[in-house]
Protein backbone atom coordinates (compact mmCIF):
# COMPACT_ATOMS: atom_id res chain seq x y z
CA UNK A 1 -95.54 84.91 59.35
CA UNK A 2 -94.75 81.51 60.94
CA UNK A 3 -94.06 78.64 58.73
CA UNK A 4 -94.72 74.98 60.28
CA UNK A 5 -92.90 72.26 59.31
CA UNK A 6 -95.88 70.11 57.18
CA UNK A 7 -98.29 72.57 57.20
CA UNK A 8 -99.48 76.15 56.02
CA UNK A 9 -97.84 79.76 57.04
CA UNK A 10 -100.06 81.23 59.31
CA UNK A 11 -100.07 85.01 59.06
CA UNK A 12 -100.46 87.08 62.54
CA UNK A 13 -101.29 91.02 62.32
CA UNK A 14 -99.12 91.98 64.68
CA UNK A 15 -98.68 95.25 67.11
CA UNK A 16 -94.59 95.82 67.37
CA UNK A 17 -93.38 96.31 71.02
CA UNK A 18 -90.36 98.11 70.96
CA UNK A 19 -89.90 100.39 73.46
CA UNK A 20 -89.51 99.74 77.22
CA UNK A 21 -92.92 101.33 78.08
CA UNK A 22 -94.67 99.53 75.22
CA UNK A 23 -93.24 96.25 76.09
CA UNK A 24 -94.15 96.90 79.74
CA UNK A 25 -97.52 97.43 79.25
CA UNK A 26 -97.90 94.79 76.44
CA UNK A 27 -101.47 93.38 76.16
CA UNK A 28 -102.77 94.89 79.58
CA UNK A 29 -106.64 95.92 79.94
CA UNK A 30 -107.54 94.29 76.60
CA UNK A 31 -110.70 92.06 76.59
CA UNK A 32 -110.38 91.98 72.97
CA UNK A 33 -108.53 91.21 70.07
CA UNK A 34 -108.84 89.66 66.90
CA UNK A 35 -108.57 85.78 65.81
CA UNK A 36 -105.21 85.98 64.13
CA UNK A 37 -103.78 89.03 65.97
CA UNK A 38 -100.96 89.43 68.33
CA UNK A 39 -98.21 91.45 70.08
CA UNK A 40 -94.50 91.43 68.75
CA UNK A 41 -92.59 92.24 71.68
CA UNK A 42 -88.85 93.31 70.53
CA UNK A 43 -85.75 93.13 72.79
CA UNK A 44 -82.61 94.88 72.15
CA UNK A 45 -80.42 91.74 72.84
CA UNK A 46 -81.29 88.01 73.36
CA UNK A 47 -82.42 87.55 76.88
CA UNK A 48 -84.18 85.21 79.31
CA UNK A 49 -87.45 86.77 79.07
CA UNK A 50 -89.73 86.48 81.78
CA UNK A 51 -93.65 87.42 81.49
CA UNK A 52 -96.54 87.84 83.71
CA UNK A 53 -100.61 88.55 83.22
CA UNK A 54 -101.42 91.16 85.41
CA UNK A 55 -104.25 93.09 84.26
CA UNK A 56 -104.50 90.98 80.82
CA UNK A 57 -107.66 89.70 80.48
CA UNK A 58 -106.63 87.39 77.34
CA UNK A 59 -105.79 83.83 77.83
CA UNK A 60 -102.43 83.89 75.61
CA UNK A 61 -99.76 81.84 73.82
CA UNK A 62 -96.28 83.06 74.21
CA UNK A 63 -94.43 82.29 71.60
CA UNK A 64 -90.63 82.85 72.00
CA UNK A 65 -88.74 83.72 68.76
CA UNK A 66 -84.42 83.43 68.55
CA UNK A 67 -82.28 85.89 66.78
CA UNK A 68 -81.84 82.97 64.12
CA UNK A 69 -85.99 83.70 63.63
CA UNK A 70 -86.66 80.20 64.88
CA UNK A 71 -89.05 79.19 67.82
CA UNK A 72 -86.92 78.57 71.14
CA UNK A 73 -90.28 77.28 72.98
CA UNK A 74 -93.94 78.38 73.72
CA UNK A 75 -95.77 78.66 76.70
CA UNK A 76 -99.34 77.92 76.12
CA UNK A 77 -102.59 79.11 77.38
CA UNK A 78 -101.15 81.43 80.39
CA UNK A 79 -104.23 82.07 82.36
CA UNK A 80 -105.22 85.35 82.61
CA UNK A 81 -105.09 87.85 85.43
CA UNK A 82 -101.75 86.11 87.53
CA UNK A 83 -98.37 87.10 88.51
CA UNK A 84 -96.92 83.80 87.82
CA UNK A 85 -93.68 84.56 85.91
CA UNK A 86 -93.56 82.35 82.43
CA UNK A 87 -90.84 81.95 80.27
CA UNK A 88 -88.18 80.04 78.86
CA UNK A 89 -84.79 78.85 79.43
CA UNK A 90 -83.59 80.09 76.12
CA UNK A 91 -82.48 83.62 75.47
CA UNK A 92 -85.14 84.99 72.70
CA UNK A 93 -84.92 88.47 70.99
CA UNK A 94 -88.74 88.24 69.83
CA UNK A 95 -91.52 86.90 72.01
CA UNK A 96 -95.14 86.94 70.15
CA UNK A 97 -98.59 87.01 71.86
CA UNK A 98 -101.46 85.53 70.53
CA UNK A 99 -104.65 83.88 71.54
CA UNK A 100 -104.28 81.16 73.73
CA UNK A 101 -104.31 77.89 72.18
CA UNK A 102 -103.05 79.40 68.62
CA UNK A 103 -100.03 77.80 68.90
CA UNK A 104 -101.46 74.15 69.21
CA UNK A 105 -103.78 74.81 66.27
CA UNK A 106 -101.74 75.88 63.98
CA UNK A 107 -99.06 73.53 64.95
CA UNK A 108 -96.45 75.81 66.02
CA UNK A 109 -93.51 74.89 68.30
CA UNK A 110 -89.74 74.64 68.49
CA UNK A 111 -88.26 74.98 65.52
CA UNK A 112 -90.61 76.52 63.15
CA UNK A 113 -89.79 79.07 61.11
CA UNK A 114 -90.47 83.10 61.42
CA UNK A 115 -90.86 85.76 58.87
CA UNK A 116 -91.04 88.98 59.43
CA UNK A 117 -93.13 90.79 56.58
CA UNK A 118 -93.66 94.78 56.44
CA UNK A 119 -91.27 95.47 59.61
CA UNK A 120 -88.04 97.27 57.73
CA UNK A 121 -86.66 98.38 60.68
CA UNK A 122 -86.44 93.92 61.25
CA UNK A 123 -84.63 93.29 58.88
CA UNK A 124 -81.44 94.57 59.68
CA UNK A 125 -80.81 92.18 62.53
């Protein structure tokens, strides 16, 4: 769940990215997904993370998540189909994908608040 400053929690169903092979092929060869759904990619450590869009069809937000559960930045509407590297400056531990422009409408950005709901194995960090 991400919590706005000002404005409602927005709720994402999100697939967890975990593992090395899961978080390498992320949201590749999709064409769909729905409205509020995403892709939790979770690192073992905070890191520079670094993302591309080869063979993801999506037009995506990238929202990068802290080990404080805070958003360090988001990159916005990465066109589809590129092997531009995007990313941050800031180390994250979390990086969500969701539709491109989600982040905008729902008025997400630095700063706003995360909540992990129904991920135990989470909670221990």
């Amino acid at each position: 769940m991400l919590e706005p400053e000002g404005a409602e929690p927005v709720t994402v169903d999100v697939e967890v990215a975990a593992t090395e092979a899961l978080r390498r092929r992320g949201l590749m060869y999709r064409r769909t997904m729905p409205r509020n759904a995403g892709m939790l990619f979770v690192f073992e450590e905070p890191e520079v993370q670094s993302f591309w869009m080869i063979n993801t069809y999506l037009r995506l937000d990238m929202i990068f998540i802290g080990q404080d559960r805070r958003v360090l930045g988001v990159v916005e509407n990465a066109p589809p189909l590129t092997d531009e590297d995007r990313g941050i400056e800031d180390p994250s531990l979390y990086v969500l994908e969701v539709h491109g422009g989600f982040a905008a409408r729902h008025g997400i950005g630095r700063g706003t608040a995360v909540r992990f709901v129904g991920l135990p194995q989470e909670e221990s960090r």
